[in-house]
PDB file of N, CA and C in Angstrom:
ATOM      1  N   UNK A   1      35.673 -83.535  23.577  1.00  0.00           N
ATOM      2  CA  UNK A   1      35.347 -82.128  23.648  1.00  0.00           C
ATOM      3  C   UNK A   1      33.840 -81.966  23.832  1.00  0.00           C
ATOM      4  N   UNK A   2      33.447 -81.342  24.971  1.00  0.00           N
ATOM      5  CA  UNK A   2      32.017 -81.371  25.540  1.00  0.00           C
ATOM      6  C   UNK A   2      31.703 -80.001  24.650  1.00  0.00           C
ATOM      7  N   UNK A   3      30.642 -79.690  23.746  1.00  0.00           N
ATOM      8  CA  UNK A   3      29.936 -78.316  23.189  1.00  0.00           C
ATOM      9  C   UNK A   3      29.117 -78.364  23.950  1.00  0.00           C
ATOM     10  N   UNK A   4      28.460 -76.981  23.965  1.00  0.00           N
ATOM     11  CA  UNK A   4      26.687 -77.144  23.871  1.00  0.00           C
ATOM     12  C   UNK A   4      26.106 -77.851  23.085  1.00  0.00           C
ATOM     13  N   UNK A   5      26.549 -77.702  21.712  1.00  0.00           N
ATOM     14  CA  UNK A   5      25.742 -78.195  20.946  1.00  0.00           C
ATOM     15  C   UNK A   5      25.555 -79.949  21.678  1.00  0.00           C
ATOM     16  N   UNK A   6      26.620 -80.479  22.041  1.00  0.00           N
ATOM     17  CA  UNK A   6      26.961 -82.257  22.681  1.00  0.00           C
ATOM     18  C   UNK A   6      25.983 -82.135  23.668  1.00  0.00           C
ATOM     19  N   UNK A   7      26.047 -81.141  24.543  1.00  0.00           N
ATOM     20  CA  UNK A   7      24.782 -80.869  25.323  1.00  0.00           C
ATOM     21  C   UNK A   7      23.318 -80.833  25.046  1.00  0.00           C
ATOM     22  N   UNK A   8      23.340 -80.157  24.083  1.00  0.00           N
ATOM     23  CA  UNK A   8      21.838 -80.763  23.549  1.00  0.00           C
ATOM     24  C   UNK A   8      21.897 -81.813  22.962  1.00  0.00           C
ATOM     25  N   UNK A   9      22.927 -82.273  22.322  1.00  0.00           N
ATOM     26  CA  UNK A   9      22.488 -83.972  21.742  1.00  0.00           C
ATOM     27  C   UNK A   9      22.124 -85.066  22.531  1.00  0.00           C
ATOM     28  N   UNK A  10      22.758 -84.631  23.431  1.00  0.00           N
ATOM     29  CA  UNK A  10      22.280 -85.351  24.911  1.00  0.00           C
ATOM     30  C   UNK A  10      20.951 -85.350  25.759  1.00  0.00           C
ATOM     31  N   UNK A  11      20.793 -84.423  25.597  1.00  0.00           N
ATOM     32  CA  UNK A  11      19.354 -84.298  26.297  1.00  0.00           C
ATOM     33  C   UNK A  11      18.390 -84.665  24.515  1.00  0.00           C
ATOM     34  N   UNK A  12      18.219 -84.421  24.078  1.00  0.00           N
ATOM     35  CA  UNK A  12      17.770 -84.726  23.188  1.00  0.00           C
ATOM     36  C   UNK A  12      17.409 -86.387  23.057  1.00  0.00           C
ATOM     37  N   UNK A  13      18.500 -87.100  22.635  1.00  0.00           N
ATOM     38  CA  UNK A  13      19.160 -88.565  23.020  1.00  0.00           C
ATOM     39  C   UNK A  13      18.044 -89.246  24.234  1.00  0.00           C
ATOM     40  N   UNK A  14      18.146 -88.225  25.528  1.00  0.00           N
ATOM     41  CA  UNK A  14      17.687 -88.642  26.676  1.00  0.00           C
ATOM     42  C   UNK A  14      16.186 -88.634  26.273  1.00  0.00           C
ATOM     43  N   UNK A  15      15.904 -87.729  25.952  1.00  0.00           N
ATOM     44  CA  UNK A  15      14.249 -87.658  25.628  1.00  0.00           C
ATOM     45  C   UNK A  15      13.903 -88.542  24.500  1.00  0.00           C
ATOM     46  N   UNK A  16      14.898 -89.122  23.459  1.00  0.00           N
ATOM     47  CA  UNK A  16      13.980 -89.599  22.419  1.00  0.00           C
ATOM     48  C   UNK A  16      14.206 -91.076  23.489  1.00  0.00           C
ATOM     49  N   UNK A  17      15.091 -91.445  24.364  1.00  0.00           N
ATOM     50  CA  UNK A  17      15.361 -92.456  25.152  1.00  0.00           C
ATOM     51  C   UNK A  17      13.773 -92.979  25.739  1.00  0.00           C
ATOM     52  N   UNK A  18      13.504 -92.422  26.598  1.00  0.00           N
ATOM     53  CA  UNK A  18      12.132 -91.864  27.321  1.00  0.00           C
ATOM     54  C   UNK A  18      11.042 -91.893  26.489  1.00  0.00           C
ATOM     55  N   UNK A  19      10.921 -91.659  24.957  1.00  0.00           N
ATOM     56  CA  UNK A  19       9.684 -91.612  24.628  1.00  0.00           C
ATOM     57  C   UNK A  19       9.838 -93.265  24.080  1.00  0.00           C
ATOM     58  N   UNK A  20      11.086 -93.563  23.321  1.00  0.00           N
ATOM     59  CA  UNK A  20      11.069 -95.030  23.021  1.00  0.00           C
ATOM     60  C   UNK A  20      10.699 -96.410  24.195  1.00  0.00           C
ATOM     61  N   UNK A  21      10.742 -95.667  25.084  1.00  0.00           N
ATOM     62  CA  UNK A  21      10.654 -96.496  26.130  1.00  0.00           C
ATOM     63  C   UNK A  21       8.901 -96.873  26.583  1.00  0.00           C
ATOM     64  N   UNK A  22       8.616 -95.351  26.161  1.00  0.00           N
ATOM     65  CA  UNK A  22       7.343 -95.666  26.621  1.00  0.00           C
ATOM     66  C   UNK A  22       6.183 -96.027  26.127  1.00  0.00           C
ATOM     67  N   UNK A  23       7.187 -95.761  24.515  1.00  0.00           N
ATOM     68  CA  UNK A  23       6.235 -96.204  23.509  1.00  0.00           C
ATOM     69  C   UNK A  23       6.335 -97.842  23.312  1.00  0.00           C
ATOM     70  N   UNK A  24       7.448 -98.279  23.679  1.00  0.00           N
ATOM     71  CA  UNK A  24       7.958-100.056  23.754  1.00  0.00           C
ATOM     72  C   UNK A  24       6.862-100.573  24.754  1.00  0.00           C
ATOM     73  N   UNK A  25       6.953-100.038  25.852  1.00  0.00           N
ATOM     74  CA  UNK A  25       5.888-100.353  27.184  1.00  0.00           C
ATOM     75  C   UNK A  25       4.975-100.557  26.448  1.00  0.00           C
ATOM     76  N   UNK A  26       3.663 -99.581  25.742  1.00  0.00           N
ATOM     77  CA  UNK A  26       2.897 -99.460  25.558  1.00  0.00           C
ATOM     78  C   UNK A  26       2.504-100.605  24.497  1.00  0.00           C
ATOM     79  N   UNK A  27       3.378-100.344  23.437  1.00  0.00           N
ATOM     80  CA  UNK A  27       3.121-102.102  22.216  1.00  0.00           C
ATOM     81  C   UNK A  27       3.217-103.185  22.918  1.00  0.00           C
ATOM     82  N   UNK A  28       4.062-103.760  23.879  1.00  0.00           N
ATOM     83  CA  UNK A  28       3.870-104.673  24.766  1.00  0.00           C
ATOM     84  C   UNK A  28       2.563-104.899  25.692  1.00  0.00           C
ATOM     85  N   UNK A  29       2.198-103.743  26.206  1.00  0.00           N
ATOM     86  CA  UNK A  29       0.386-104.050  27.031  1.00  0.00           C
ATOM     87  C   UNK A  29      -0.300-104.020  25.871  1.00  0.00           C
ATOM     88  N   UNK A  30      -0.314-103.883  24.765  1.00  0.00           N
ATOM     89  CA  UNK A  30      -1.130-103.747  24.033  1.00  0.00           C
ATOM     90  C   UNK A  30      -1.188-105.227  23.317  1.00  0.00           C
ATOM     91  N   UNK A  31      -0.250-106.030  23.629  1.00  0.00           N
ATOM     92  CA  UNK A  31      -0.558-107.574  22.581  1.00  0.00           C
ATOM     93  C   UNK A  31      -1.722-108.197  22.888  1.00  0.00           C
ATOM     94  N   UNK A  32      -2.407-108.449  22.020  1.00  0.00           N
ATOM     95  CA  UNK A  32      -3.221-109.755  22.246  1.00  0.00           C
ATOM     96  C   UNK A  32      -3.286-110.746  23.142  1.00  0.00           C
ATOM     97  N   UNK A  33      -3.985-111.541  23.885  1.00  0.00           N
ATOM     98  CA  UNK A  33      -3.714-112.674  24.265  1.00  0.00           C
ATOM     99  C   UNK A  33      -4.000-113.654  23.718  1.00  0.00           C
ATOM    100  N   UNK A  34      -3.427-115.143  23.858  1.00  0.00           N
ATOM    101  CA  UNK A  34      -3.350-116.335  23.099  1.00  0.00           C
ATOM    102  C   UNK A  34      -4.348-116.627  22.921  1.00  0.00           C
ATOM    103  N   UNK A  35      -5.662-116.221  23.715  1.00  0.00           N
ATOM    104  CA  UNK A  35      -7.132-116.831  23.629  1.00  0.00           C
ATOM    105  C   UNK A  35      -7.640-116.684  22.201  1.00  0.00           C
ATOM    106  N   UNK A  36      -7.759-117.547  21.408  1.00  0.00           N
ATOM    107  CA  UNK A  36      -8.433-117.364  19.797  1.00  0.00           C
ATOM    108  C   UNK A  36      -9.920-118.200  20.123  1.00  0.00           C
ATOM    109  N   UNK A  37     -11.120-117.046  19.441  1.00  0.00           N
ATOM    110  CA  UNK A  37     -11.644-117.820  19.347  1.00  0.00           C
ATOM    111  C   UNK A  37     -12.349-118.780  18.866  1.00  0.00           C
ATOM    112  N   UNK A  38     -13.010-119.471  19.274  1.00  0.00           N
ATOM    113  CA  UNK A  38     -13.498-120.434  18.436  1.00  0.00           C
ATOM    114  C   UNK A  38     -15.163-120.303  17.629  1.00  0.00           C
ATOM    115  N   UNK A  39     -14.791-120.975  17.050  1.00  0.00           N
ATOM    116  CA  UNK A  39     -15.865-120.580  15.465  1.00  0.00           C
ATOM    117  C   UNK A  39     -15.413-121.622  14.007  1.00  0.00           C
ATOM    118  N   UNK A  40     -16.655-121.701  13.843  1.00  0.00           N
ATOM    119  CA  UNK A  40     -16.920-122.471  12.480  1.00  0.00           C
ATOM    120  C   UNK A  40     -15.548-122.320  11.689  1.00  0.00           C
ATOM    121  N   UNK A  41     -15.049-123.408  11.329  1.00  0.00           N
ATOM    122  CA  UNK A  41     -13.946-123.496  10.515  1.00  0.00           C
ATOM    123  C   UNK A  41     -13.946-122.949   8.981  1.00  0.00           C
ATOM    124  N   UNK A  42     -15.086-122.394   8.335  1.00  0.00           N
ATOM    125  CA  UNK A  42     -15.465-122.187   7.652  1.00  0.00           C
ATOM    126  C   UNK A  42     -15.641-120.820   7.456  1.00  0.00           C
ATOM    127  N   UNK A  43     -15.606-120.266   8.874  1.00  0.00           N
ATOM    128  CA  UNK A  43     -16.513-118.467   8.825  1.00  0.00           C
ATOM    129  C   UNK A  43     -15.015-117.518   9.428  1.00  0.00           C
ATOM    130  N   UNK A  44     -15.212-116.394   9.372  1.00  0.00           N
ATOM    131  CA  UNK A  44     -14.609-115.403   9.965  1.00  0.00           C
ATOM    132  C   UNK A  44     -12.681-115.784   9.488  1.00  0.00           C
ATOM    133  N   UNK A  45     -12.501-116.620   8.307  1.00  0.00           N
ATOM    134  CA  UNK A  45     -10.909-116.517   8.098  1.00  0.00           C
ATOM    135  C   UNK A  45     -10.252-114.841   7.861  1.00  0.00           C
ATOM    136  N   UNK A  46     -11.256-114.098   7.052  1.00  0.00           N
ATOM    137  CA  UNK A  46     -10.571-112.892   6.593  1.00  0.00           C
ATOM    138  C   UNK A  46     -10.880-112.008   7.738  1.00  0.00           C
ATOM    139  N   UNK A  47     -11.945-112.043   9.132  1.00  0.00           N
ATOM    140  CA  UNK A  47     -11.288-111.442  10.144  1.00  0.00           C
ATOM    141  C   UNK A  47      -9.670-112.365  10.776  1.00  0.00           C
ATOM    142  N   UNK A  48      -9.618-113.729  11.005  1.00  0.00           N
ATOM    143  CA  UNK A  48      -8.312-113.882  11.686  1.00  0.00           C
ATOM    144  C   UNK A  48      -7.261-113.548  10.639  1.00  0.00           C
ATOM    145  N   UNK A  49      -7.079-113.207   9.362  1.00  0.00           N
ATOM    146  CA  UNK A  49      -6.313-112.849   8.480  1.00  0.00           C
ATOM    147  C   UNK A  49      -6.037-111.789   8.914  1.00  0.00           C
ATOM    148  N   UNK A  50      -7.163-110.863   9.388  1.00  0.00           N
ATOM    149  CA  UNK A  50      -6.766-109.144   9.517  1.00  0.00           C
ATOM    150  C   UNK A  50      -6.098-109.371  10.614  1.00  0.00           C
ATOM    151  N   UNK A  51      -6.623-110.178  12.031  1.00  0.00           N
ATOM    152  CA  UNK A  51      -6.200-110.430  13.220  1.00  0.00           C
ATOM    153  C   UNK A  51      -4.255-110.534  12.925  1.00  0.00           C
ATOM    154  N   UNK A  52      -3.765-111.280  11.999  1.00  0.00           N
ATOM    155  CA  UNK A  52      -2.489-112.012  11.717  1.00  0.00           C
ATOM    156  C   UNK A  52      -2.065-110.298  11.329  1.00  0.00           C
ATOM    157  N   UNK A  53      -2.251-110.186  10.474  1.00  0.00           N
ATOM    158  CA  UNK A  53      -1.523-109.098   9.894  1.00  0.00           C
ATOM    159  C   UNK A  53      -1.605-107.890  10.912  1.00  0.00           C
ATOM    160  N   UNK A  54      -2.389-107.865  11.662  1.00  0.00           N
ATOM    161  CA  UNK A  54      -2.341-106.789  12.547  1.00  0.00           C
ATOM    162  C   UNK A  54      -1.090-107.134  13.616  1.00  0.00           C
ATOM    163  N   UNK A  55      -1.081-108.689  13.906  1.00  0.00           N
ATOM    164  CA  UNK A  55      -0.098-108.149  15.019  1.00  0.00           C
ATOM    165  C   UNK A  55       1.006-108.734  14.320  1.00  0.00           C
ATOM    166  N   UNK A  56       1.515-109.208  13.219  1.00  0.00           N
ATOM    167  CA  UNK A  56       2.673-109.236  12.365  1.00  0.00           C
ATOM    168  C   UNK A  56       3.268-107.660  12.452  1.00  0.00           C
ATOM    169  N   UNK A  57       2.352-106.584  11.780  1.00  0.00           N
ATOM    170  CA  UNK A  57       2.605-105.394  12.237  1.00  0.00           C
ATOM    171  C   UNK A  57       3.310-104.919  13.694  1.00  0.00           C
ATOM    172  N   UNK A  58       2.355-105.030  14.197  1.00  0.00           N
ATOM    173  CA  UNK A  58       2.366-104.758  15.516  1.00  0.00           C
ATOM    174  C   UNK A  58       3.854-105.371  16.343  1.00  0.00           C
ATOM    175  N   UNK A  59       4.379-106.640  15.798  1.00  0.00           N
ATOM    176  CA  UNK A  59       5.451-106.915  16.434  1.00  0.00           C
ATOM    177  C   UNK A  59       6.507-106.450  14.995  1.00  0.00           C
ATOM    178  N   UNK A  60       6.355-106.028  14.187  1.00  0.00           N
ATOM    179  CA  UNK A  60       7.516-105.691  13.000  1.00  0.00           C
ATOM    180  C   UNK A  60       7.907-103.657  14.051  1.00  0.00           C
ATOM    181  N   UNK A  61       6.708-103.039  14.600  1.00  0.00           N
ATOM    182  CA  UNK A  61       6.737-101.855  15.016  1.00  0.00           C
ATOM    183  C   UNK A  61       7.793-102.358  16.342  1.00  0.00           C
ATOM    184  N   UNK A  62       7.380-103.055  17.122  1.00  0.00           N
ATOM    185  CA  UNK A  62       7.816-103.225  18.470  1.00  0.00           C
ATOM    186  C   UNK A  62       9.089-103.356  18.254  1.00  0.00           C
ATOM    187  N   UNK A  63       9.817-104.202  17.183  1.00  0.00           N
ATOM    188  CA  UNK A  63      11.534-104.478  17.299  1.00  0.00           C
ATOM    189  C   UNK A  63      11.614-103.576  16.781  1.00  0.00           C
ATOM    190  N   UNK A  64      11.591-102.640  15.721  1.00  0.00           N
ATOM    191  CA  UNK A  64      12.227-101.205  15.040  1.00  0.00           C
ATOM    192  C   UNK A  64      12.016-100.471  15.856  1.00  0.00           C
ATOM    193  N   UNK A  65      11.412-100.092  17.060  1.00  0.00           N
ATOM    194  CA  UNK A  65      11.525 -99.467  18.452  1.00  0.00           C
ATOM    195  C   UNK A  65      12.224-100.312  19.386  1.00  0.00           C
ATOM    196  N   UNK A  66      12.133-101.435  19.450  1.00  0.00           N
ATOM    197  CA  UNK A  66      13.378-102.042  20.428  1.00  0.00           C
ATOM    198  C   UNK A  66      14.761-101.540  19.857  1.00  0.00           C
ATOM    199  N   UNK A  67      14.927-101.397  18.203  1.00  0.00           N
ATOM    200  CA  UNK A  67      16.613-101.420  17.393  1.00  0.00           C
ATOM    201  C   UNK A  67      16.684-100.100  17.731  1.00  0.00           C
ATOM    202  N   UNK A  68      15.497 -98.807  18.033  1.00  0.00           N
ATOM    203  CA  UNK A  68      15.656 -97.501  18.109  1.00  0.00           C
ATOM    204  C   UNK A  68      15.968 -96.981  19.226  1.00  0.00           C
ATOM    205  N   UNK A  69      15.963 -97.679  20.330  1.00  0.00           N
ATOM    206  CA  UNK A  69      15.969 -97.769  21.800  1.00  0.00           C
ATOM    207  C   UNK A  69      17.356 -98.242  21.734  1.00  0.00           C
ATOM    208  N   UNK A  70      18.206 -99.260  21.370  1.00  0.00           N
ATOM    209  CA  UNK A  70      18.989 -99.755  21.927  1.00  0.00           C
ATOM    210  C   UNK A  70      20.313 -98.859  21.143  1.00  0.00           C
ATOM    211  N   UNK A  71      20.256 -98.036  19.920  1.00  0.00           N
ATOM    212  CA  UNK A  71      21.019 -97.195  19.036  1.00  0.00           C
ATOM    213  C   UNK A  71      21.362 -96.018  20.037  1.00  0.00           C
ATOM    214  N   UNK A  72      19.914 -95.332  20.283  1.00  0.00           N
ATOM    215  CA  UNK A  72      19.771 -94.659  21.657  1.00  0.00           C
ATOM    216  C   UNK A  72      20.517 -94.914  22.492  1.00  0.00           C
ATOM    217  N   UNK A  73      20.569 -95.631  23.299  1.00  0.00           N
ATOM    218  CA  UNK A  73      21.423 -96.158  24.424  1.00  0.00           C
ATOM    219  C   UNK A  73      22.855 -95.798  24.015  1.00  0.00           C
ATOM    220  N   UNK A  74      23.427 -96.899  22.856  1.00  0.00           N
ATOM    221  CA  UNK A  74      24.648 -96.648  22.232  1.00  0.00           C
ATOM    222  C   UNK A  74      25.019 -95.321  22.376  1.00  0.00           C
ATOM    223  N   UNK A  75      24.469 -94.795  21.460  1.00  0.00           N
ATOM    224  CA  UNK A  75      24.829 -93.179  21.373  1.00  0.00           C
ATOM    225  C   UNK A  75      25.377 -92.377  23.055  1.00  0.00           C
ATOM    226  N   UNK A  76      23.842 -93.176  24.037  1.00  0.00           N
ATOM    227  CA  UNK A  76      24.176 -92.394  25.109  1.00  0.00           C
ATOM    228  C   UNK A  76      25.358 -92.625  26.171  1.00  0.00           C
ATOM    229  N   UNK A  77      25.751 -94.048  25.698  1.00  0.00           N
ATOM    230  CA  UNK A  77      26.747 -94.912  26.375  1.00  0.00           C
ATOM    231  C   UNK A  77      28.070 -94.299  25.543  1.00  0.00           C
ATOM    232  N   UNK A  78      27.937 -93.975  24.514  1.00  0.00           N
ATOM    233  CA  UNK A  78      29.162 -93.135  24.340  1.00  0.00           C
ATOM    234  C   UNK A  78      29.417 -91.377  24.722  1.00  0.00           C
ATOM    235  N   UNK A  79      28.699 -90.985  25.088  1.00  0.00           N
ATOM    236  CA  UNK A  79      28.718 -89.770  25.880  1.00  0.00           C
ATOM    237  C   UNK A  79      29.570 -89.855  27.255  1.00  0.00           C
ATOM    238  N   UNK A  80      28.749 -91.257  27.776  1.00  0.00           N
ATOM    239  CA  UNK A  80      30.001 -91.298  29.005  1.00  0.00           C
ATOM    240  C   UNK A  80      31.117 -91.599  29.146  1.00  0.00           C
ATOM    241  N   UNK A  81      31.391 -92.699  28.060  1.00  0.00           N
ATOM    242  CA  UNK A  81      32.778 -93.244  27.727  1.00  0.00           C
ATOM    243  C   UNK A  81      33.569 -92.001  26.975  1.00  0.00           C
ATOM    244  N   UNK A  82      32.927 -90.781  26.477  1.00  0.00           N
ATOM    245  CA  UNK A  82      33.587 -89.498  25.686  1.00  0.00           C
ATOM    246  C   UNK A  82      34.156 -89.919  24.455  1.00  0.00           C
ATOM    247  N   UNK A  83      33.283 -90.731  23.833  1.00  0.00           N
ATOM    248  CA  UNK A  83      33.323 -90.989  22.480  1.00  0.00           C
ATOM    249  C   UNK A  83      32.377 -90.306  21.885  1.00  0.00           C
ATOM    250  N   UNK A  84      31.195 -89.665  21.812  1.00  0.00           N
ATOM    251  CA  UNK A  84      30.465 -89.320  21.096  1.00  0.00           C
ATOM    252  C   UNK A  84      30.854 -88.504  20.254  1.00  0.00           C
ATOM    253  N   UNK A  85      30.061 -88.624  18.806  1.00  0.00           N
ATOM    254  CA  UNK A  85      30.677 -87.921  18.026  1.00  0.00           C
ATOM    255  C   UNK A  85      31.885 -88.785  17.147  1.00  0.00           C
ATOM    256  N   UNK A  86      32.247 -89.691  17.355  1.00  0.00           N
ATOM    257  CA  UNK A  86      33.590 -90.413  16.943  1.00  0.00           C
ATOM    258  C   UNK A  86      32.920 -91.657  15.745  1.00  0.00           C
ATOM    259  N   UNK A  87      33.078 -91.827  14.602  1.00  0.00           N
ATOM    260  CA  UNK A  87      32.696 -93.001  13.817  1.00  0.00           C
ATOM    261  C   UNK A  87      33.370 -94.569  14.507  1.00  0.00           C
ATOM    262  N   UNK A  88      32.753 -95.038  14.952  1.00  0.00           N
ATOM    263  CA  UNK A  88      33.392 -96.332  15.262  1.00  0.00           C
ATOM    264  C   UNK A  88      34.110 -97.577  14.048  1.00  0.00           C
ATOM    265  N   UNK A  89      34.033 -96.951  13.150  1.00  0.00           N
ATOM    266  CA  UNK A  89      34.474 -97.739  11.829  1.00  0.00           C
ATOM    267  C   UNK A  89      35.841 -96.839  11.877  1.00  0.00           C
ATOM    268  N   UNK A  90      36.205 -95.704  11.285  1.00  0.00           N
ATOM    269  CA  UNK A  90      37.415 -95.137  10.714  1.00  0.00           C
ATOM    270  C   UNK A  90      38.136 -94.254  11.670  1.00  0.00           C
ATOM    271  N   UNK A  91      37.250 -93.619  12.839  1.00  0.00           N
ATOM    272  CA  UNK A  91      37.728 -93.138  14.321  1.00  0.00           C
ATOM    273  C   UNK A  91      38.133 -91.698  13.781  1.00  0.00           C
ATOM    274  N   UNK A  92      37.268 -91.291  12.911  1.00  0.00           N
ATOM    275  CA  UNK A  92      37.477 -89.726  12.567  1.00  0.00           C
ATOM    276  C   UNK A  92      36.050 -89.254  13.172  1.00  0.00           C
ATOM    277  N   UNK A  93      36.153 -87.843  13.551  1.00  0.00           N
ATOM    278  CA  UNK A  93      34.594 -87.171  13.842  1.00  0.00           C
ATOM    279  C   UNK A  93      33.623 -87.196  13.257  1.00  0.00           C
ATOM    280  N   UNK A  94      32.790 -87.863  13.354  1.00  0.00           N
ATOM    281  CA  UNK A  94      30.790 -87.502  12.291  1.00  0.00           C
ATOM    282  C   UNK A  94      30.458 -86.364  12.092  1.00  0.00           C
ATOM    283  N   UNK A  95      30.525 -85.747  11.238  1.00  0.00           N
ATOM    284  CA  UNK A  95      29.688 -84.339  10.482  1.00  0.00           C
ATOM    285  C   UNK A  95      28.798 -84.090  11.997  1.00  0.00           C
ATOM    286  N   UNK A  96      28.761 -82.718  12.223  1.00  0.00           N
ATOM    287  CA  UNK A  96      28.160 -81.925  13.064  1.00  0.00           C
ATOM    288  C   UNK A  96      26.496 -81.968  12.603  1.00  0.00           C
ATOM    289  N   UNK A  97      26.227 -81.811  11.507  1.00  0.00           N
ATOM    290  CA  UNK A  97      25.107 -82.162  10.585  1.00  0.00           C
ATOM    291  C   UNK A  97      24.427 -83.219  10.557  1.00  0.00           C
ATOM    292  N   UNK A  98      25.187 -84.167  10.378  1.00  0.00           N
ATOM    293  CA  UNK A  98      24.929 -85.325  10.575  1.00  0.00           C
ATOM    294  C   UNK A  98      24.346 -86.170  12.668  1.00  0.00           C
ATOM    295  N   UNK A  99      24.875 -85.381  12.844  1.00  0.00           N
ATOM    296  CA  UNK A  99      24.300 -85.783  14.206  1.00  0.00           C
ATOM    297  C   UNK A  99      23.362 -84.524  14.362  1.00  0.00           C
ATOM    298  N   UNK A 100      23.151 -83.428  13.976  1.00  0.00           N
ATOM    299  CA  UNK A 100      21.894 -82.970  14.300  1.00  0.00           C
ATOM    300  C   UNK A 100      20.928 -83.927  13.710  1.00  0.00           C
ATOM    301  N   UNK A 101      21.094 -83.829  12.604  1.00  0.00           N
ATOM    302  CA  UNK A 101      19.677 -84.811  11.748  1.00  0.00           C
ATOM    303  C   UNK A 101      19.650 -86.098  12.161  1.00  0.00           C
ATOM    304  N   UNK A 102      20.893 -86.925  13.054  1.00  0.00           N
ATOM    305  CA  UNK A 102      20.734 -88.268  13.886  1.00  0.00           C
ATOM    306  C   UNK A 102      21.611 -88.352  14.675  1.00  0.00           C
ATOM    307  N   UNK A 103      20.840 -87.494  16.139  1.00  0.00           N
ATOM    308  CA  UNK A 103      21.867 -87.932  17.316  1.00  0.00           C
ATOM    309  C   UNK A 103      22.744 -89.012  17.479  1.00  0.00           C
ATOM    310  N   UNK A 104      21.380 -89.965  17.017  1.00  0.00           N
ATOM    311  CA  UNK A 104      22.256 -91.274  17.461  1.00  0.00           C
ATOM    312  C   UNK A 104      23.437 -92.087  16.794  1.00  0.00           C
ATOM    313  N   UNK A 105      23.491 -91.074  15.751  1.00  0.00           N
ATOM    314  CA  UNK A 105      24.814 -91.780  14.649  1.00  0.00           C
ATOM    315  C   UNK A 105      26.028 -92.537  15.024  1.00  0.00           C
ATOM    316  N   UNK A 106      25.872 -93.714  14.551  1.00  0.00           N
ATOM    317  CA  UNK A 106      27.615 -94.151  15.167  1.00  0.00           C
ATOM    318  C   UNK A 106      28.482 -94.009  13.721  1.00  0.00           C
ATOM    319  N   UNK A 107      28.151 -93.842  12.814  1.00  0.00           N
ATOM    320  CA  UNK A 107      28.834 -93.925  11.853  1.00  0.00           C
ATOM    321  C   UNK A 107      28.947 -92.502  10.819  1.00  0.00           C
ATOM    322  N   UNK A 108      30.200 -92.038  10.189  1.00  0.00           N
ATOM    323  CA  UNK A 108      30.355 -90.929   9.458  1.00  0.00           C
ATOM    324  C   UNK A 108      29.528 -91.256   8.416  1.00  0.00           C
ATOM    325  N   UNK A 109      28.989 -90.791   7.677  1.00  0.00           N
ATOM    326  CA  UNK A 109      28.412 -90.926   6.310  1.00  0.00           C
ATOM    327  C   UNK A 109      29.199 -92.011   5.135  1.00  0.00           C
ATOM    328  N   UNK A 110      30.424 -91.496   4.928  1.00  0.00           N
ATOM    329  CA  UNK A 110      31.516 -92.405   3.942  1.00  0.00           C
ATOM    330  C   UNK A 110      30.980 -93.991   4.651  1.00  0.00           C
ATOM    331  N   UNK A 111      31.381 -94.125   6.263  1.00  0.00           N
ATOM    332  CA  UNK A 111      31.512 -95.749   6.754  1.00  0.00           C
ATOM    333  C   UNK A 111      30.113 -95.712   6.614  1.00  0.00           C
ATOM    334  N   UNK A 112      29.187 -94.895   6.770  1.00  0.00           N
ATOM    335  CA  UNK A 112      27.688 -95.703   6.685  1.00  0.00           C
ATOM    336  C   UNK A 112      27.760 -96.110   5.183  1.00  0.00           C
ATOM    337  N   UNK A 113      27.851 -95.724   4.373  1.00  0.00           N
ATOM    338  CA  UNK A 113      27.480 -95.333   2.713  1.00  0.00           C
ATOM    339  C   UNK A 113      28.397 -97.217   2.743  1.00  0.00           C
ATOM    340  N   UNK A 114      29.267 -97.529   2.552  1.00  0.00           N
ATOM    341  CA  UNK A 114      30.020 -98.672   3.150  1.00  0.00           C
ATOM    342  C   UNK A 114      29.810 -99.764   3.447  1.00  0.00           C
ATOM    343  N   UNK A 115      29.196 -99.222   4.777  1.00  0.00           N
ATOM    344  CA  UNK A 115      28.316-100.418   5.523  1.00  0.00           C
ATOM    345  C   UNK A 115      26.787-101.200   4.866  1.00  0.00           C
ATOM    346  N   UNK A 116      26.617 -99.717   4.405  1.00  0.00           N
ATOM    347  CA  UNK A 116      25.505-100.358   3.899  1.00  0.00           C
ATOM    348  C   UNK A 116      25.355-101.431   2.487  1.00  0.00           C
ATOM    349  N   UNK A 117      26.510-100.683   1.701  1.00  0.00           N
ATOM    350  CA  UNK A 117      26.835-101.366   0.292  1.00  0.00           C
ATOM    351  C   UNK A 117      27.188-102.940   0.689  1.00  0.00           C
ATOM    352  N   UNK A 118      27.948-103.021   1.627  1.00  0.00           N
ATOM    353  CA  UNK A 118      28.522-104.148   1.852  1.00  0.00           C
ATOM    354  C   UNK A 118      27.967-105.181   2.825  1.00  0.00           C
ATOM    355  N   UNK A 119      26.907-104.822   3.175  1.00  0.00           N
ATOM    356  CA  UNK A 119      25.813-105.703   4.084  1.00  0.00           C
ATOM    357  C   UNK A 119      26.384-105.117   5.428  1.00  0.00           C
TER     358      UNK A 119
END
């Protein structure tokens, strides 16, 4: 059953699609290159410390935007297949609510609450 409201989840979906994308692009030109340099074995550890932790960061951001991108997708790949909206665990409808506050929901609240308890 196509709503408006499915209509805006969709475009919505599409746009957070688009910004994840471009924000993925962007952490990717932005890595470092392998070149480290060289210096007294003795001097500058707590800059390459900051150096480490910065792009530990920096790649912990990049996959929780790759996992946010690819949920995205899901979501949008079920729009065409005319599943959206459907819990893929128990195959009852997701709260209307619940997909405003996360388009991309594949799961009703009960199977998330579930999923999560149970790894």
């Amino acid at each position: 059953m196509k709503t408006a409201n499915h209509k805006l989840m969709k475009l919505r979906l599409e746009d957070d699609r688009k910004r994840l994308q471009e924000q993925l692009e962007q952490l990717k030109a932005s890595r470092p290159t392998e070149n480290r340099r060289e210096g007294s074995p003795f001097g500058k550890r707590e800059e390459e410390a900051t150096e480490t932790a910065d792009l530990e960061n920096r790649m912990a951001l990049e996959h929780r935007t790759s996992q946010q991108l690819a949920e995205v997708e899901k979501a949008l790949d079920k729009f065409e297949k005319g599943t959206y909206g459907i819990c893929e665990i128990c195959g009852k409808p997701i709260n209307p609510e619940r997909l405003e506050a996360l388009p991309q929901a594949l799961y009703c609240m009960e199977c998330n609450a579930n999923k999560a308890k149970n790894g």
